[in-house]
Protein backbone atom coordinates (compact mmCIF):
# COMPACT_ATOMS: atom_id res chain seq x y z
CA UNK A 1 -7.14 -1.75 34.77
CA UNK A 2 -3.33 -2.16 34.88
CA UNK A 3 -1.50 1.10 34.90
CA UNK A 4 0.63 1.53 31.45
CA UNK A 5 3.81 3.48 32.17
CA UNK A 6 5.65 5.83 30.37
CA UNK A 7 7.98 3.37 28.40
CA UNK A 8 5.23 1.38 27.24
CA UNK A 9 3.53 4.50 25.97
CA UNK A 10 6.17 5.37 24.08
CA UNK A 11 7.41 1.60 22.42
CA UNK A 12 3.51 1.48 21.42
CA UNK A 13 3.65 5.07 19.69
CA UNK A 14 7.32 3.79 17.65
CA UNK A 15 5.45 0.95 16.68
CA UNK A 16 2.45 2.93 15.58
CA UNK A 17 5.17 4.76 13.55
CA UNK A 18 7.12 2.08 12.09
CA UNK A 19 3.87 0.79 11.12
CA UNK A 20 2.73 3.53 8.91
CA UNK A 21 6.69 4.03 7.72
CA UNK A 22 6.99 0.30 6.36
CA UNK A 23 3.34 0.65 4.84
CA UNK A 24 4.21 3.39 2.69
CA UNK A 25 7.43 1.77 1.55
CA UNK A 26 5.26 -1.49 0.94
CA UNK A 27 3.09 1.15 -1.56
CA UNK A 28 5.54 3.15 -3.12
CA UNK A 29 7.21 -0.40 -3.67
CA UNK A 30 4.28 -1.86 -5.23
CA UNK A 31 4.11 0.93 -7.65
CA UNK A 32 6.79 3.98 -7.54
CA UNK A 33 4.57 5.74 -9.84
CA UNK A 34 1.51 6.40 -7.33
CA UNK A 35 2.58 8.44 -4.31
CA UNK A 36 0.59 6.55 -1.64
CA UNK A 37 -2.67 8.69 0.40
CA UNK A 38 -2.13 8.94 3.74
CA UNK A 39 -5.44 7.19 3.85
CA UNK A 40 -3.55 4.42 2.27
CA UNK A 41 -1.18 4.24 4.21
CA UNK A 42 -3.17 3.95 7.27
CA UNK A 43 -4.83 0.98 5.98
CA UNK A 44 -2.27 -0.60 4.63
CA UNK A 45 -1.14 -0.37 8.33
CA UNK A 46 -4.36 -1.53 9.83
CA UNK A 47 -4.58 2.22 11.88
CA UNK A 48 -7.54 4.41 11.85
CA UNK A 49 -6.97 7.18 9.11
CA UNK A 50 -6.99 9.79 11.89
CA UNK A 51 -3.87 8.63 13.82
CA UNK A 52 -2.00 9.12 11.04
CA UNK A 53 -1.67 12.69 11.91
CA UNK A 54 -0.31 12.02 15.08
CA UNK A 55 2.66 11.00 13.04
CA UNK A 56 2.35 12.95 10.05
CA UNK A 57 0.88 16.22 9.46
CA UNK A 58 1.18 15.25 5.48
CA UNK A 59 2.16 13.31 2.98
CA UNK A 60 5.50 15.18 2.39
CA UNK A 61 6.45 14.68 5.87
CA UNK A 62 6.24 10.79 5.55
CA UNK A 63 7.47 10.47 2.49
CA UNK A 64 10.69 12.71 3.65
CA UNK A 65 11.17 10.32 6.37
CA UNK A 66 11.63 7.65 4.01
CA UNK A 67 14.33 9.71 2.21
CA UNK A 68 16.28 10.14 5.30
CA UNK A 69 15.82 6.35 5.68
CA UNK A 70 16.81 4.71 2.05
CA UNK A 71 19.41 6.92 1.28
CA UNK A 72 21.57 6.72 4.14
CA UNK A 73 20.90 2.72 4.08
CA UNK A 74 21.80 2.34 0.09
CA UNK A 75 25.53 4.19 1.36
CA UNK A 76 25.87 2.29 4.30
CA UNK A 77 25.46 -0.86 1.80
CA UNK A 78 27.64 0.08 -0.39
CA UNK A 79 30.07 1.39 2.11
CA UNK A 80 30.02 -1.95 3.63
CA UNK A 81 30.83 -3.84 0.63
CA UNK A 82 33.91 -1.84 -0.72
CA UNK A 83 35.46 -1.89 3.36
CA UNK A 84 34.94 -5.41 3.19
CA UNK A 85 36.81 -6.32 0.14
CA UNK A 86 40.49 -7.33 0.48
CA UNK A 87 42.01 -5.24 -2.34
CA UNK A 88 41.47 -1.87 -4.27
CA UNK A 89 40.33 -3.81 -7.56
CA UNK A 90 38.00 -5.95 -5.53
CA UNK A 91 36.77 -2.86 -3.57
CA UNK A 92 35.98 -1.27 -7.16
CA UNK A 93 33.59 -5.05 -8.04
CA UNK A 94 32.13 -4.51 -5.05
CA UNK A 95 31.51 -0.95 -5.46
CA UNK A 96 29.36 -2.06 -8.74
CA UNK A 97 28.30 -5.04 -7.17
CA UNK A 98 26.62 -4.15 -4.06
CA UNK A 99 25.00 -0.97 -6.53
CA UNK A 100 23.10 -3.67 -8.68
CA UNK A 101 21.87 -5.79 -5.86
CA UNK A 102 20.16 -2.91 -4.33
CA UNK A 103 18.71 -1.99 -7.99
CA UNK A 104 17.24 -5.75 -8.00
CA UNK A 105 15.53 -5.61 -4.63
CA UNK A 106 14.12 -2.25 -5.97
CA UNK A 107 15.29 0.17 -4.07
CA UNK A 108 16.44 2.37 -7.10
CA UNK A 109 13.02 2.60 -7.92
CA UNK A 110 11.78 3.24 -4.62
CA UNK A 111 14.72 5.79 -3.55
CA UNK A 112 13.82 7.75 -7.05
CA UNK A 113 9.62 8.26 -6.77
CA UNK A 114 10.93 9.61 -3.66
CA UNK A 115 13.38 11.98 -4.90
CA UNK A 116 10.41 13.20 -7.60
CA UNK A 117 7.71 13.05 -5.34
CA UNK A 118 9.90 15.48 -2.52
CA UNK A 119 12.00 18.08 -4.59
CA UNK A 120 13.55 20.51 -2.37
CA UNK A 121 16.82 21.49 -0.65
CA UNK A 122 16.54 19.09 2.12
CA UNK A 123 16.19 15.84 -0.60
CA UNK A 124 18.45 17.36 -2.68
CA UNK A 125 21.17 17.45 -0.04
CA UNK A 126 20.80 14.29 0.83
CA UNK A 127 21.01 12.73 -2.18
CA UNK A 128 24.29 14.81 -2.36
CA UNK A 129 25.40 13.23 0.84
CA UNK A 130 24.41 9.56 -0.36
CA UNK A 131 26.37 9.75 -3.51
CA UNK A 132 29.83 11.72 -1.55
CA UNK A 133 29.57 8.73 1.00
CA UNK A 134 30.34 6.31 -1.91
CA UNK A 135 31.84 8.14 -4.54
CA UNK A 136 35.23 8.66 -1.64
CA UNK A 137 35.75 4.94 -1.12
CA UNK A 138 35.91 4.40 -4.63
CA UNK A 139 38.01 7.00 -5.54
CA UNK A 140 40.65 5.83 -2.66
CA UNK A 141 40.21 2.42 -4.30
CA UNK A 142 41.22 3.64 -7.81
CA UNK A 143 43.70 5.77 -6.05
CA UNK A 144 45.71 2.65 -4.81
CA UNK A 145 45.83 1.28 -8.14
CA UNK A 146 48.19 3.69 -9.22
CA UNK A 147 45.39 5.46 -11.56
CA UNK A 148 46.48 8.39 -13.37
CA UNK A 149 43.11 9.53 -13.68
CA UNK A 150 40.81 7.96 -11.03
CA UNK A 151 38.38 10.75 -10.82
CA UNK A 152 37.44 9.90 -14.86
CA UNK A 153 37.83 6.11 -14.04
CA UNK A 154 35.16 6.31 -11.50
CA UNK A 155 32.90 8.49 -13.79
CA UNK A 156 33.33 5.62 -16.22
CA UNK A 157 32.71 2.97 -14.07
CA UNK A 158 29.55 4.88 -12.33
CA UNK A 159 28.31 5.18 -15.94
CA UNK A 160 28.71 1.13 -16.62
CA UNK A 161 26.62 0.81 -13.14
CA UNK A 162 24.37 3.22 -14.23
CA UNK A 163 23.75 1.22 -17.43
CA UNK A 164 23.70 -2.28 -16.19
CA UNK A 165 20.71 -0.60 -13.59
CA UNK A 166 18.63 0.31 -16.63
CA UNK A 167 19.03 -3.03 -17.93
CA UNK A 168 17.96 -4.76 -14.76
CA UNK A 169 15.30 -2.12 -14.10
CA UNK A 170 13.99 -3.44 -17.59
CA UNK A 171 13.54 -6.69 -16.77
CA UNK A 172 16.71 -8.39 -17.43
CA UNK A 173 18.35 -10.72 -15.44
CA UNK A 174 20.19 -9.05 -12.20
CA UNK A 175 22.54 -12.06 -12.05
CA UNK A 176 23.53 -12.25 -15.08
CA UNK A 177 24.40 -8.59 -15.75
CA UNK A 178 26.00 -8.53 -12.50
CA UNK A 179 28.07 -11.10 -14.14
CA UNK A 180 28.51 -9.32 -16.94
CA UNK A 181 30.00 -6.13 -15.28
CA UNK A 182 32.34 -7.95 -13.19
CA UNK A 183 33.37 -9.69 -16.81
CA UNK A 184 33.64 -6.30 -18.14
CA UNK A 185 35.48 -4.96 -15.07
CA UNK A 186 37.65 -7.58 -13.57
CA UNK A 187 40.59 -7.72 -16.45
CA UNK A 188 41.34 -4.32 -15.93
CA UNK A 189 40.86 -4.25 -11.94
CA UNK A 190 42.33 -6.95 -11.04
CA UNK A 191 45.13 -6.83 -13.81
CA UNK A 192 46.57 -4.19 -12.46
CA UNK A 193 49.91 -3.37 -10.52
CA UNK A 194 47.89 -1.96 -7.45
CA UNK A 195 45.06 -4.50 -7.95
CA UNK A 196 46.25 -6.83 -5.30
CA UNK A 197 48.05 -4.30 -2.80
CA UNK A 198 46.93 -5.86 0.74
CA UNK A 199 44.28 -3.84 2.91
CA UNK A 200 46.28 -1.17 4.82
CA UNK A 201 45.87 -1.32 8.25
CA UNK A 202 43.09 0.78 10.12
CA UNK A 203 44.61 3.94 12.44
CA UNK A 204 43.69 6.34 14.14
CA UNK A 205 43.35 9.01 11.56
CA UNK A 206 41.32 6.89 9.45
CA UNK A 207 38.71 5.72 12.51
CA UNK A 208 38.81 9.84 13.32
């Protein structure tokens, strides 16, 4: 029998855990509302219920490993979006943009049966952390518009998001109200004095 070294070992056992990771997302996908078994889960990965524990004592502990996976991905997303925009008005579209996209593929739903399903300090925080990472860009965006008030713009605009979400959590067409809030938006955004200030530069003491 051929000797199986160490690295091996261990690329089989990340596997193994991938596995079970991306067939309780599959589950909780399928239907937020039922927390998937860990029995589930392990079929739904094709593994033998028992090494499941090998990778997860519980169900909380695999269902907080998903938390510290979709949140951080939804702000890195969003993040993405607004650096990638060429000017504080567009940043702010893409801020709402790239927020409705990730409500269509579902991850809204998925990112809140995990929030309910996982109460506690450590979800709490991170939710915290998920919403800081993009609330900052968009604030500098309104910022360079010359806002008076940007801190009650972006509350405003959060709430349109947040409205539009319920709509296309509903059923209605993501497109379309992604049209609509760029309609909505866009006139004000992009009609203003700062709308189409150029990107500034990257230093240093940004990168830091």
């Amino acid at each position: 029998m051929p000797r199986i070294d160490a690295p091996t070992i261990a690329q089989h056992r990340a596997q193994r855990r991938r596995a079970l990771l991306d067939a309780a997302r599959a589950l909780l996908t399928e239907d937020p509302h039922r927390i998937p078994t860990l029995a589930a889960v392990a079929t739904r990965a094709g593994l033998p219920r028992s090494s499941v524990y090998e990778y997860f004592p519980s169900q909380r502990d695999i269902l907080l490993e998903l938390v510290q996976e979709i949140l951080p991905n939804w702000s890195r997303r969003v993040t993405a979006a607004i650096a990638a925009a060429d000017s504080p008005g567009e940043k702010v579209l893409a801020y709402a943009s790239a927020n409705l996209r990730l409500v269509a593929e579902g991850e809204h739903a998925l990112a809140t049966a995990l929030i309910q399903s996982v109460p506690g300090e450590q979800v709490s925080a991170s939710t915290q952390h998920m919403h800081e990472q993009m609330s900052h860009p968009l604030a500098a965006a309104l910022t360079d518009l010359g806002l008076p008030d940007p801190s009650v713009t972006a509350g405003l605009i959060s709430s349109i998001v947040y409205t539009a979400s319920r709509m296309i959590e509903a059923g209605s067409d993501a497109t379309a109200i992604e049209a609509r809030v760029r309609e909505l938006l866009a006139p004000f955004l992009l009609g203003h004095a700062g709308a189409a200030a150029p990107r500034r530069p990257s230093t240093a003491t940004d990168d830091a």
